[in-house]
Protein backbone atom coordinates (compact mmCIF):
# COMPACT_ATOMS: atom_id res chain seq x y z
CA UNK A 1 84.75 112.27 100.68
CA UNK A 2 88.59 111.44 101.22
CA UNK A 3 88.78 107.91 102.04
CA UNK A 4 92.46 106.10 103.43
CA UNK A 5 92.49 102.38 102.04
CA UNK A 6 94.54 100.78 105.01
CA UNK A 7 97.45 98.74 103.75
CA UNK A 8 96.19 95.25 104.24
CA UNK A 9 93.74 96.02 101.25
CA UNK A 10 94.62 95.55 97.68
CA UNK A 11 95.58 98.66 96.00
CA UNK A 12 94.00 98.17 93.21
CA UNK A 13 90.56 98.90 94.96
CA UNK A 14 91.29 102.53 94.81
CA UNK A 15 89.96 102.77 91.08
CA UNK A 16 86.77 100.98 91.94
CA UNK A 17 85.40 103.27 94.55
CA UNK A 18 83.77 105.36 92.71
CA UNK A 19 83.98 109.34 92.75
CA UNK A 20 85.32 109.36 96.17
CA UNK A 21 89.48 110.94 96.82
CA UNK A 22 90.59 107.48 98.00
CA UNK A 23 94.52 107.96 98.99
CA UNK A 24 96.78 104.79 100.30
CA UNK A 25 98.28 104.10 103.49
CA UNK A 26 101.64 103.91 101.94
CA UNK A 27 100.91 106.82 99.26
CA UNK A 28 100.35 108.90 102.55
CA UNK A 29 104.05 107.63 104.06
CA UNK A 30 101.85 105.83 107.16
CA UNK A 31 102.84 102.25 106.53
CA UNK A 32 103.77 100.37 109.60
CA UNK A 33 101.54 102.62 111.91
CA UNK A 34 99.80 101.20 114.68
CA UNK A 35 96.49 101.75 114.85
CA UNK A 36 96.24 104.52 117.28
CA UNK A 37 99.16 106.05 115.64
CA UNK A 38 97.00 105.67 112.35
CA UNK A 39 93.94 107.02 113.27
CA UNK A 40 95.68 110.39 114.50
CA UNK A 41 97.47 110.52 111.21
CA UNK A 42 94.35 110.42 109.00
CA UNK A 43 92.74 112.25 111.63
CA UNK A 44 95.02 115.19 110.98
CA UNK A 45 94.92 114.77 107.27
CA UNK A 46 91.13 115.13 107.02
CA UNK A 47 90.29 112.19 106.28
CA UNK A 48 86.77 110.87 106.71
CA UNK A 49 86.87 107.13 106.42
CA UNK A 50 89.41 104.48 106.84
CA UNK A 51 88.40 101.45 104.43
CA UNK A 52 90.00 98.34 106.33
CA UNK A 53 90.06 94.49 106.29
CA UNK A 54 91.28 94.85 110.05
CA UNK A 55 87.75 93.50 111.21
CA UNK A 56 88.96 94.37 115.12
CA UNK A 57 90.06 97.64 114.49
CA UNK A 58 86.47 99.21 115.68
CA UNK A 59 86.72 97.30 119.12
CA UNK A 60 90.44 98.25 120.11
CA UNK A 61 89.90 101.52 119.82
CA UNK A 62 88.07 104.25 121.45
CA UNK A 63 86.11 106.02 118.35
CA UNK A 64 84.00 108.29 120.89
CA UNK A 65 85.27 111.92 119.23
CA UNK A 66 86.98 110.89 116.79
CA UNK A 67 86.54 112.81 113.44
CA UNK A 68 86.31 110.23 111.16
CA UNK A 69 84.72 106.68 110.41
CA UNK A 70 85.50 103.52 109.91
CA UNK A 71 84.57 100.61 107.23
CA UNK A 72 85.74 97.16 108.12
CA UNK A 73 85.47 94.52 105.49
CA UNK A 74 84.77 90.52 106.07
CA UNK A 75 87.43 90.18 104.35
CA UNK A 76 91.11 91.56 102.28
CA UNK A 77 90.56 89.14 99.05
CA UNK A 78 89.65 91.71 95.58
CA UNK A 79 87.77 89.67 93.94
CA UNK A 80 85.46 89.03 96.43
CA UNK A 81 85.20 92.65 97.28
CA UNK A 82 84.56 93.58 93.71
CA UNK A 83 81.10 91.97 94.33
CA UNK A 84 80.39 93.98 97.50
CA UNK A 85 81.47 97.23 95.96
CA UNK A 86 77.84 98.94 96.53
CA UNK A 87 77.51 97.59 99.80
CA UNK A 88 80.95 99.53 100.52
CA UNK A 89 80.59 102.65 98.36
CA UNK A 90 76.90 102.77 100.56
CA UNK A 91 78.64 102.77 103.61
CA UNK A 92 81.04 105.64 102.56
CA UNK A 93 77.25 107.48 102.17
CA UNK A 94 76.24 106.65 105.51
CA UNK A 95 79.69 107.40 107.37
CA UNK A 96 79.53 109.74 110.48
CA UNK A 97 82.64 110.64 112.43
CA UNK A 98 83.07 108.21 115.18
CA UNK A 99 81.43 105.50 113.48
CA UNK A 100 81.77 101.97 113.22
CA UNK A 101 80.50 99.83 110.11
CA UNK A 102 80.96 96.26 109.50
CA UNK A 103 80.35 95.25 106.03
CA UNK A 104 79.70 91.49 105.33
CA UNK A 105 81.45 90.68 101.37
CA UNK A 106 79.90 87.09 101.62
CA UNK A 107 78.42 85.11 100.52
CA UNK A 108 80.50 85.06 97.36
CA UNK A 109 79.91 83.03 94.79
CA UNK A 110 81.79 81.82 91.51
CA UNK A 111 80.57 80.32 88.31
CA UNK A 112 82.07 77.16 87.43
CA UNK A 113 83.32 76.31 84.16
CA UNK A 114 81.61 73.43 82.52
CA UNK A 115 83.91 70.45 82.64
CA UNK A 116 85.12 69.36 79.19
């Protein structure tokens, strides 16, 4: 599955989505694209899901024939993704062109260190 990790996500999440082609907004030369403008792009480059912390994305545009999927994440902060990570590599599973899923990376929590 080739998957396009929008630009307002840390690039360093490409290595932790497992054995999926997972290429960059601004690998691909697409930073700065509006949405619509986006969506064509990837369209055209077969891609089959765009990973994205834009949580409105899905509602401003018109999915109905579009060839690929989208993933929206709660939120654009690593480490709290790293914890969601099967939630999101799940999603990639159940991805059909046109869709819309909205995956929820709370509630995150952190241990605390023991006060000295």
């Amino acid at each position: 599955m080739r998957v396009l990790l929008d630009e307002n996500l840390d690039h360093a999440l490409r290595r932790l989505l497992g054995r999926h082609e997972v290429v960059t907004v601004a690998f691909m030369g697409w930073s700065g694209l509006l949405n619509g403008a986006l969506l064509k792009a990837a369209e055209e480059n077969r891609i089959d899901v765009l990973l994205t912390g834009d949580q409105s994305l899905g509602y401003q545009q018109n999915l109905t024939g579009r060839s690929l999927a989208i993933v929206t994440l709660s939120t654009i902060l690593l480490p709290v993704i790293r914890e969601s990570l099967p939630k999101i590599i799940a999603a990639f599973g159940q991805a059909q062109p046109s869709s819309f899923q909205a995956i929820d990376c709370w509630p995150f929590t952190r241990t605390k260190n023991p006060e000295k």
